[in-house]
N, C-alpha and C. Protein backbone atom coordinates (compact mmCIF):
# COMPACT_ATOMS: atom_id res chain seq x y z
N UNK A 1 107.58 107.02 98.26
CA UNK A 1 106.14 107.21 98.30
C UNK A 1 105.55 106.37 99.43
N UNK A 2 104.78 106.95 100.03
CA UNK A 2 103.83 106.02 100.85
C UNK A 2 102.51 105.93 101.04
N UNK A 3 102.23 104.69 100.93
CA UNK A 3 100.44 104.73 100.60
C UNK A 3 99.57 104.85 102.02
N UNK A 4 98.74 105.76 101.96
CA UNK A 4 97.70 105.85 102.81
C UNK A 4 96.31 105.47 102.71
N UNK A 5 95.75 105.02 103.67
CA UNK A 5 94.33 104.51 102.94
C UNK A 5 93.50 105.53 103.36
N UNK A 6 92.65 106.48 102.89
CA UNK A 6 91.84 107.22 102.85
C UNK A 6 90.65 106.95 102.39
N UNK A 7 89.11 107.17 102.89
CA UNK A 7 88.03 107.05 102.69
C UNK A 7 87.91 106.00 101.28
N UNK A 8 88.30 104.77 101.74
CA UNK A 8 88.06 103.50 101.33
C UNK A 8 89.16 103.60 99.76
N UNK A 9 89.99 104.60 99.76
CA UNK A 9 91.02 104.37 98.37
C UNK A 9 92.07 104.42 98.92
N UNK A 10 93.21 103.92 98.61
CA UNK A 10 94.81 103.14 99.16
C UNK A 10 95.31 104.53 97.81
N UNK A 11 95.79 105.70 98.70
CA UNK A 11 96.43 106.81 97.86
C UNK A 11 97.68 106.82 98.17
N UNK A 12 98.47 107.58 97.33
CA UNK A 12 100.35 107.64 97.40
C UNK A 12 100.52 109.54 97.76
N UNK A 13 101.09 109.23 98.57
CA UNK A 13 101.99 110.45 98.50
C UNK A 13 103.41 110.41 98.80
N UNK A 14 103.77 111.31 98.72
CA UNK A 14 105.02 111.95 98.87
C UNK A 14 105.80 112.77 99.66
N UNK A 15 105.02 112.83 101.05
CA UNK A 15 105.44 113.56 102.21
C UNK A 15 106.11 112.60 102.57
N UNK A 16 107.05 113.49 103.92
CA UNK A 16 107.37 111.79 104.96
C UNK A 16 107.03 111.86 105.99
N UNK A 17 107.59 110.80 106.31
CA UNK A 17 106.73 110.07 108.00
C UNK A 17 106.49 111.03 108.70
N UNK A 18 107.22 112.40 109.07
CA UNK A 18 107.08 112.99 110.46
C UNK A 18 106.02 114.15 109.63
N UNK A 19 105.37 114.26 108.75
CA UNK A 19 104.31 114.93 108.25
C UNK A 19 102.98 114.54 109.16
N UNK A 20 102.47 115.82 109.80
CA UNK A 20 101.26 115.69 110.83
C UNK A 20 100.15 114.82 109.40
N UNK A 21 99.25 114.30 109.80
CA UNK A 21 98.22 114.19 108.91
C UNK A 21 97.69 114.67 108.09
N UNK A 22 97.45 116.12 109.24
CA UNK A 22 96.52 116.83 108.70
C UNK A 22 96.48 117.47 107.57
N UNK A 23 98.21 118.13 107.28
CA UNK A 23 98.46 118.68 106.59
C UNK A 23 98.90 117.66 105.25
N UNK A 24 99.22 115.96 105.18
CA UNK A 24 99.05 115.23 104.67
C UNK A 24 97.80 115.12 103.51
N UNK A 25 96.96 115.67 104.49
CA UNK A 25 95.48 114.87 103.97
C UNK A 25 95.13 116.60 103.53
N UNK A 26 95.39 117.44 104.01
CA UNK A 26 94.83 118.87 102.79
C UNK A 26 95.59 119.47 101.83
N UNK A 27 96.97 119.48 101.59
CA UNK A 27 98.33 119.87 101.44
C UNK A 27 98.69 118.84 100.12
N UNK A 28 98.75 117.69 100.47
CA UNK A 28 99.02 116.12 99.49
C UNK A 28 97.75 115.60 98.59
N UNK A 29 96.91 115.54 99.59
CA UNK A 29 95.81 115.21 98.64
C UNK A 29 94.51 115.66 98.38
N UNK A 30 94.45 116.93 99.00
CA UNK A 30 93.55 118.04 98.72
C UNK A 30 92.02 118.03 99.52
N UNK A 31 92.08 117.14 100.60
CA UNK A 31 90.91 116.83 101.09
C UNK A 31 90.96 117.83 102.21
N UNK A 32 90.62 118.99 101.53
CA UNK A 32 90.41 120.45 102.93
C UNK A 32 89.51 120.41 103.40
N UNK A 33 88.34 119.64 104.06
CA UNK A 33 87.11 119.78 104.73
C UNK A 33 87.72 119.30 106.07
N UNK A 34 88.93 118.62 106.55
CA UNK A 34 89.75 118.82 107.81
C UNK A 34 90.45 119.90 108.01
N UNK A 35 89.88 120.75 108.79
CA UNK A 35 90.56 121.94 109.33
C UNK A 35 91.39 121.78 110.07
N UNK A 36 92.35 123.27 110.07
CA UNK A 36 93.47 123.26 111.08
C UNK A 36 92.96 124.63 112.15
N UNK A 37 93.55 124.17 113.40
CA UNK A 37 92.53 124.91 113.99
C UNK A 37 93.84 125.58 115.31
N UNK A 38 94.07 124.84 116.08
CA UNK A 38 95.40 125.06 117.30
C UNK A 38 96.58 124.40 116.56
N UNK A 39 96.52 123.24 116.41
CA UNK A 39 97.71 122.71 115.47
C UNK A 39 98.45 121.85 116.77
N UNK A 40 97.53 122.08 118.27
CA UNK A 40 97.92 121.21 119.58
C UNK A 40 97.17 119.96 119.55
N UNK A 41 96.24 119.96 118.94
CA UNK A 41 94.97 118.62 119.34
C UNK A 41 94.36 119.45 119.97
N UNK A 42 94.23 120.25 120.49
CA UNK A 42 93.31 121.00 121.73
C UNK A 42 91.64 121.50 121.18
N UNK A 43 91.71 121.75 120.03
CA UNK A 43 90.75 122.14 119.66
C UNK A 43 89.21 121.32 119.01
N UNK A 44 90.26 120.22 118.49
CA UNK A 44 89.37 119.17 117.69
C UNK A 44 88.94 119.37 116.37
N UNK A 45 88.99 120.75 115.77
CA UNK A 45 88.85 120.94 114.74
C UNK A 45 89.57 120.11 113.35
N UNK A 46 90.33 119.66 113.57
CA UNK A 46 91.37 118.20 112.83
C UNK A 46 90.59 117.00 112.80
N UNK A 47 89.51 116.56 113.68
CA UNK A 47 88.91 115.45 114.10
C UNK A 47 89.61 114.37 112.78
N UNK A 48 89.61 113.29 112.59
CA UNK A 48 88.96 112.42 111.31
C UNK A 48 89.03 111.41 112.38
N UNK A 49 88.48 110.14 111.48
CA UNK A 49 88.57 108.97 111.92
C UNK A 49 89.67 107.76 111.47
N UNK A 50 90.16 107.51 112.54
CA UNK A 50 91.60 106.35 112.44
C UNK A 50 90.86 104.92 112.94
N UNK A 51 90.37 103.68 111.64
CA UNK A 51 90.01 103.07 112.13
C UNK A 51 88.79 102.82 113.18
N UNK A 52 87.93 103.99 112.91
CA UNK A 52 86.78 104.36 113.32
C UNK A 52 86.77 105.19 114.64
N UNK A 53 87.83 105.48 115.05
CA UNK A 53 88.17 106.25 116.20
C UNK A 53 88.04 107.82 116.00
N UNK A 54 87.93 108.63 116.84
CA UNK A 54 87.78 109.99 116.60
C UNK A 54 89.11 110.26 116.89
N UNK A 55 90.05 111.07 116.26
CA UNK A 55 91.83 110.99 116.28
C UNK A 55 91.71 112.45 115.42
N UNK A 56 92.85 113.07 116.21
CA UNK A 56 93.05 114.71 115.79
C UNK A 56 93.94 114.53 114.86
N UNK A 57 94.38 115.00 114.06
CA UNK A 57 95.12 114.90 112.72
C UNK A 57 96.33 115.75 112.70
N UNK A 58 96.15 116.88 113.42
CA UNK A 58 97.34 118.02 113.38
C UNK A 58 98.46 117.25 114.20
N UNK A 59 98.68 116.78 114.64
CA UNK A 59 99.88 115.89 115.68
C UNK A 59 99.99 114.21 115.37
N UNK A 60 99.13 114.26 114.32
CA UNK A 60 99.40 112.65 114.03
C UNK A 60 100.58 112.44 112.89
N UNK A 61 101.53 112.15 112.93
CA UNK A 61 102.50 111.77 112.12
C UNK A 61 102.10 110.94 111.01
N UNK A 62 102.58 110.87 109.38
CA UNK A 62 102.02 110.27 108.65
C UNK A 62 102.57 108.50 108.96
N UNK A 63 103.71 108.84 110.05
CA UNK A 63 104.26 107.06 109.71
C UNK A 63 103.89 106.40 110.69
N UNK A 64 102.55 106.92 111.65
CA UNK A 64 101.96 106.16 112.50
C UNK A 64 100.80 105.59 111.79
N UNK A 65 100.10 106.46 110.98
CA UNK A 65 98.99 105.48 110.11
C UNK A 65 99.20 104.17 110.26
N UNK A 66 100.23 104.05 109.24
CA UNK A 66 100.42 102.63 109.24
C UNK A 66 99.80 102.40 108.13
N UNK A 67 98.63 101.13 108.06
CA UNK A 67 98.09 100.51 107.53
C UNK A 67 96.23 100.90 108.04
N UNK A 68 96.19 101.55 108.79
CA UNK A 68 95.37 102.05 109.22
C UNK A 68 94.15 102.57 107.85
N UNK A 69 92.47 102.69 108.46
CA UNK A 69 91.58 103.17 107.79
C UNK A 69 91.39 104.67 107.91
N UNK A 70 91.55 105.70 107.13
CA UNK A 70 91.50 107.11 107.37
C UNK A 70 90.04 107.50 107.00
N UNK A 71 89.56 108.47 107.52
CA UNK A 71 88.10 108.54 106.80
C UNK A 71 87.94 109.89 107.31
N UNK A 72 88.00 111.04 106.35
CA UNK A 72 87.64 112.45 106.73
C UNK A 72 85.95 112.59 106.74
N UNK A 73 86.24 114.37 107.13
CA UNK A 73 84.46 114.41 106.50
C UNK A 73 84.14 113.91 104.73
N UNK A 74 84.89 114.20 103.90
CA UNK A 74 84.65 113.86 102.62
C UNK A 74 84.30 112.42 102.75
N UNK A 75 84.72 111.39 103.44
CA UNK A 75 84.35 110.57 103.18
C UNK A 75 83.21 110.01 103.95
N UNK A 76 82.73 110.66 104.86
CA UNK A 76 81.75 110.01 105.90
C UNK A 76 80.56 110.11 105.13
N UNK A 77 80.59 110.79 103.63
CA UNK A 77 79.36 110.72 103.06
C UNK A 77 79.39 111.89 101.64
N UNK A 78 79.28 111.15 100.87
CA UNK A 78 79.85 112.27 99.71
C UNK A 78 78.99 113.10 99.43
N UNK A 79 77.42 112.54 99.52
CA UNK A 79 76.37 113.06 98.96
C UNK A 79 75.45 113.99 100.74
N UNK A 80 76.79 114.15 101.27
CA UNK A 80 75.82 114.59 103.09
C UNK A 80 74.77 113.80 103.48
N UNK A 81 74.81 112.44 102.99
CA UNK A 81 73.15 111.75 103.61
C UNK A 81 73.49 111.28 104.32
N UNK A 82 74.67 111.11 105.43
CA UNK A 82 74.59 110.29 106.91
C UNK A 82 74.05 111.19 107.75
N UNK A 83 73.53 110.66 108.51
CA UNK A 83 72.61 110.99 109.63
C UNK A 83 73.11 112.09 110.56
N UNK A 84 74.15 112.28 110.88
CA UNK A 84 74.70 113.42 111.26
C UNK A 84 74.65 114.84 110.64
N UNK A 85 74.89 114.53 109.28
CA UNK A 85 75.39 115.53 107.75
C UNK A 85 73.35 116.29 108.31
N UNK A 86 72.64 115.04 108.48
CA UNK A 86 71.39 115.47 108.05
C UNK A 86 71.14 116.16 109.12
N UNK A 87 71.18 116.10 110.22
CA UNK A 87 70.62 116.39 111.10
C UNK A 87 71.41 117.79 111.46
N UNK A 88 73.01 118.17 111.42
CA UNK A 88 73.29 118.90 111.35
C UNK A 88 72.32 120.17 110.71
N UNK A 89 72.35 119.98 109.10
CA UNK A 89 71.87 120.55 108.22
C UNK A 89 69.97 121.05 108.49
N UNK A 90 69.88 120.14 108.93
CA UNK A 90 68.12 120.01 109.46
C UNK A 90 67.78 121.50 110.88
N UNK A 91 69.19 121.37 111.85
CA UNK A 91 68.58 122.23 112.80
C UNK A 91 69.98 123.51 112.59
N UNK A 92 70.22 123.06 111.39
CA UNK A 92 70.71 124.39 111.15
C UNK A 92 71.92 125.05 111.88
N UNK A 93 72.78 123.89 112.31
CA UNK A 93 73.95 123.93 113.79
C UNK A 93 75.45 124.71 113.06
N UNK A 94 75.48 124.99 112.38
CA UNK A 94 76.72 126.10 112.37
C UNK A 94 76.62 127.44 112.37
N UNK A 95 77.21 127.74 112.71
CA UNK A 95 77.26 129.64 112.41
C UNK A 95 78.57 129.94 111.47
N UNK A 96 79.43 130.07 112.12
CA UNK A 96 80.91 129.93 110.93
C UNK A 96 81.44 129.26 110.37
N UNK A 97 80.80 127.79 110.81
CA UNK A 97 81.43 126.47 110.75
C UNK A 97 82.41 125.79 110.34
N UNK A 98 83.49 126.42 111.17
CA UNK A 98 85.10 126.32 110.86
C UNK A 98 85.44 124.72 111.95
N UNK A 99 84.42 124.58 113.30
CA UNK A 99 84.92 123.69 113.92
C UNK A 99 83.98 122.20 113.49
N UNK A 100 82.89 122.52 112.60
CA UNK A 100 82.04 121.45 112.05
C UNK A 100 82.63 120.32 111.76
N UNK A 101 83.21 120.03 110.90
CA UNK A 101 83.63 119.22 110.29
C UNK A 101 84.53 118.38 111.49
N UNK A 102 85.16 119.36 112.55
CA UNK A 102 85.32 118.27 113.74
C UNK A 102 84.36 117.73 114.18
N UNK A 103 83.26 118.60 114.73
CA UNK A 103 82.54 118.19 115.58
C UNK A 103 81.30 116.75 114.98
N UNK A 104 80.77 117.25 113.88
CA UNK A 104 80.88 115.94 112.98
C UNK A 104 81.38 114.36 113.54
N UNK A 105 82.60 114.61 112.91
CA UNK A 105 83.46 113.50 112.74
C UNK A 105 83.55 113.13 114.17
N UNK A 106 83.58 113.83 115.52
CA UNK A 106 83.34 113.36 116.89
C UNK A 106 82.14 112.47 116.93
N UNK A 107 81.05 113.57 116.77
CA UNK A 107 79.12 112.56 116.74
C UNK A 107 79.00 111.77 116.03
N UNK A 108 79.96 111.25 114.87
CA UNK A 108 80.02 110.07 114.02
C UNK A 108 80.17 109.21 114.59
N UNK A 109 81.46 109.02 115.13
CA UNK A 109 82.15 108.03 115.97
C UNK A 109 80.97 107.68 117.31
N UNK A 110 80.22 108.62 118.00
CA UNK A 110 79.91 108.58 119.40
C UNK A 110 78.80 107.15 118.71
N UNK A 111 78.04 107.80 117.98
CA UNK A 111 76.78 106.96 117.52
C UNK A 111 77.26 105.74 116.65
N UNK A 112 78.55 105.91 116.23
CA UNK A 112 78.60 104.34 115.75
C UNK A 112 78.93 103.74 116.73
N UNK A 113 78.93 104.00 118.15
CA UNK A 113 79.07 103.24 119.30
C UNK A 113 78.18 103.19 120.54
N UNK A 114 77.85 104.23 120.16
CA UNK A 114 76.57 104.45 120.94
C UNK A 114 75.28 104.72 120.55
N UNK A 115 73.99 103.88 119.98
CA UNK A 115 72.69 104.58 119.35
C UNK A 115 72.04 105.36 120.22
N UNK A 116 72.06 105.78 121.56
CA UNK A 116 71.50 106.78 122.24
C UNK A 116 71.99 107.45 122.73
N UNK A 117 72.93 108.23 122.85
CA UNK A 117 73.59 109.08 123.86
C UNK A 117 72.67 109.73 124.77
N UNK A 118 73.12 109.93 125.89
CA UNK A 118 72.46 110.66 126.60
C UNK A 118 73.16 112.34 126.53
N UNK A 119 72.67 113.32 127.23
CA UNK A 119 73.28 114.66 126.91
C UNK A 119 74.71 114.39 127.69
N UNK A 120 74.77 113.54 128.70
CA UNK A 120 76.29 113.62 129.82
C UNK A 120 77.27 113.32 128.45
N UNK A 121 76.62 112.00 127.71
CA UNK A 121 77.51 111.41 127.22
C UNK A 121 77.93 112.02 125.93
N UNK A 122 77.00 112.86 125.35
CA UNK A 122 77.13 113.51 124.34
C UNK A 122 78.58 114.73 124.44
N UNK A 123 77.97 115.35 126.01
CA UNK A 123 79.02 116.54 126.24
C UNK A 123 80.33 115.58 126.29
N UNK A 124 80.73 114.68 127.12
CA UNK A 124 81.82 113.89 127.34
C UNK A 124 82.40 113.57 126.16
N UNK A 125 82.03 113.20 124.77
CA UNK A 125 82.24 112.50 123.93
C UNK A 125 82.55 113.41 122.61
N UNK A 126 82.57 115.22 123.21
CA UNK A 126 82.59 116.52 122.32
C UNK A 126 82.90 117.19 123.17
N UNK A 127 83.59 117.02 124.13
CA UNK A 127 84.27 117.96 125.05
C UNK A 127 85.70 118.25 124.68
N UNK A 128 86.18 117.59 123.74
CA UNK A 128 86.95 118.19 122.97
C UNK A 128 87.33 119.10 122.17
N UNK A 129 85.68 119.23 121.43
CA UNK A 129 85.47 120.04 120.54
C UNK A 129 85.31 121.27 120.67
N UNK A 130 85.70 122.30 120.39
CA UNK A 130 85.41 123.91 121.07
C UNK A 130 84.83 124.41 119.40
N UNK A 131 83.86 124.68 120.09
CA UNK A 131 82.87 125.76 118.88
C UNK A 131 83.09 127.51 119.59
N UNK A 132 83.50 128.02 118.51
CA UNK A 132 83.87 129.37 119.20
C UNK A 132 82.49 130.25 118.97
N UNK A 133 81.65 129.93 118.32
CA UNK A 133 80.56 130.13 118.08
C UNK A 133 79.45 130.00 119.35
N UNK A 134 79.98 128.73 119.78
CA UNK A 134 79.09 128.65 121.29
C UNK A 134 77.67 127.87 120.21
N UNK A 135 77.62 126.89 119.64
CA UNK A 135 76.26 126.17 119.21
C UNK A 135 76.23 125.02 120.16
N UNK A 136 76.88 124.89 121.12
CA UNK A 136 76.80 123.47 121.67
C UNK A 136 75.60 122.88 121.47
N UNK A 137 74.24 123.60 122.37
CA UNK A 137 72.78 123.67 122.62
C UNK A 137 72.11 122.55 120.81
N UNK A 138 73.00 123.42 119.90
CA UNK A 138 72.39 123.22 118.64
C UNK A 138 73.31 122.07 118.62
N UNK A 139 74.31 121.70 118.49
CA UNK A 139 75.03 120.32 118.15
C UNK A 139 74.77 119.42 119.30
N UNK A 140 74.24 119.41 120.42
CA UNK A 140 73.58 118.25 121.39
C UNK A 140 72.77 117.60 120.38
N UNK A 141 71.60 118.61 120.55
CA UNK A 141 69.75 118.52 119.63
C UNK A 141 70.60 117.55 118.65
N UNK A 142 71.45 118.11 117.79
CA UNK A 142 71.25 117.24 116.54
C UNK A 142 71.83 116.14 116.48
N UNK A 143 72.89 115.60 117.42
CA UNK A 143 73.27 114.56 117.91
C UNK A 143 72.16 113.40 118.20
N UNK A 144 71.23 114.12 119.62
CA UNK A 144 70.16 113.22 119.42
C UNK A 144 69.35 113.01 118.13
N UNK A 145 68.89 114.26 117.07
CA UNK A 145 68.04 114.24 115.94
C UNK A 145 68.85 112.91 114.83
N UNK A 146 70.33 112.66 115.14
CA UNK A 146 71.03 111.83 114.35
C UNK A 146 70.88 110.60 114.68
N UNK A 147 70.64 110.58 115.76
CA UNK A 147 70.47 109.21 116.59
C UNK A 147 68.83 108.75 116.02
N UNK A 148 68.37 109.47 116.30
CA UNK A 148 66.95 109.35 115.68
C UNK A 148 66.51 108.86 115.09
N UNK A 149 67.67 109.75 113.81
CA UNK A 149 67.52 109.19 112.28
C UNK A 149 68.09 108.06 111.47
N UNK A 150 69.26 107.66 112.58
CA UNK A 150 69.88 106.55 112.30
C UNK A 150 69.08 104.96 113.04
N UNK A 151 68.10 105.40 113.83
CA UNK A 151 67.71 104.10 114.42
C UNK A 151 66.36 104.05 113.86
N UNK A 152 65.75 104.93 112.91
CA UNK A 152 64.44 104.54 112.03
C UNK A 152 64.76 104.27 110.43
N UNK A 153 65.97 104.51 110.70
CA UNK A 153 66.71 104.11 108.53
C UNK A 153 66.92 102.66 108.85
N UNK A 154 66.65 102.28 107.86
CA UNK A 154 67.35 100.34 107.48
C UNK A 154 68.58 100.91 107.86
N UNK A 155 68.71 99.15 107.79
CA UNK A 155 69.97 98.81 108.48
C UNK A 155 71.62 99.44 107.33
N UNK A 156 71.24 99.23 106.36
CA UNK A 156 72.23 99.99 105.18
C UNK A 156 71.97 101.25 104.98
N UNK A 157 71.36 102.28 105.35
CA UNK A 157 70.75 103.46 104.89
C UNK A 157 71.79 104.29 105.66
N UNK A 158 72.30 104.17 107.08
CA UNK A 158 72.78 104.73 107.71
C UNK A 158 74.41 105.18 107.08
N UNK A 159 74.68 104.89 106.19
CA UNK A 159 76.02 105.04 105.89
C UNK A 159 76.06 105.85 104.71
């Protein structure tokens, strides 16, 4: 068995090491809101966060974790109230929203490092992400609308 830490709980499974993540984390422990999308990294649709990093999941081996912090979309907010979840939801940015939950978990990461993005930095920082849908226009907007909303919430609200 090997324990993984996932959205703040230390879970066991039963895959082994050369198990991609992704399929770790939907397959093992049922957290399907990480999609599989190319199964190259190419797409971003895998996004989660490794230690607060934006990290593709389909090519990540389970025995690189490590000891590492995992944090899918399920966990970036159970109840959708982070600032992203909202703002998403607010301008209405999916159409099929099969690549969301990457693109998400990208604008999570950008703004916990950046409170303003600019649009360069926004595209740079989701140029990974391919929406086959074509919402870019709509996931910029709400990037900034997240930023927004995260720099007029208290300081604990944001999470």
């Amino acid at each position: 068995m090997t324990t993984i830490h996932v959205n703040g709980q230390a879970l066991e499974t039963n895959a082994t090491p050369d198990t991609p993540l992704l399929w770790v984390l939907r397959d093992h422990l049922g957290l399907t809101g990480t999609k599989f999308g190319c199964g190259q990294a190419l797409c971003g649709a895998c996004t989660v966060h490794i230690d607060g990093n934006p990290t593709r999941s389909c090519q990540l081996p389970l025995g690189s974790v490590g000891d590492k912090a995992v944090t899918t979309i399920e966990g970036l907010s159970a109840d959708r109230s982070h600032a992203v979840q909202k703002a998403w939801m607010e301008l209405d940015v999916p159409q099929c929203g099969y690549c969301q939950s990457g693109q998400i978990m990208s604008a999570s990461a950008l703004l916990a490092n950046n409170a303003k993005p600019t649009d360069a930095e926004i595209d740079a920082a989701l140029a990974g992400n391919i929406c086959r849908c074509g919402t870019y226009d709509r996931i910029r907007k709400a990037v900034h609308r997240a930023a927004d909303l995260l720099q007029s919430a208290p300081a604990n609200a944001a999470k």
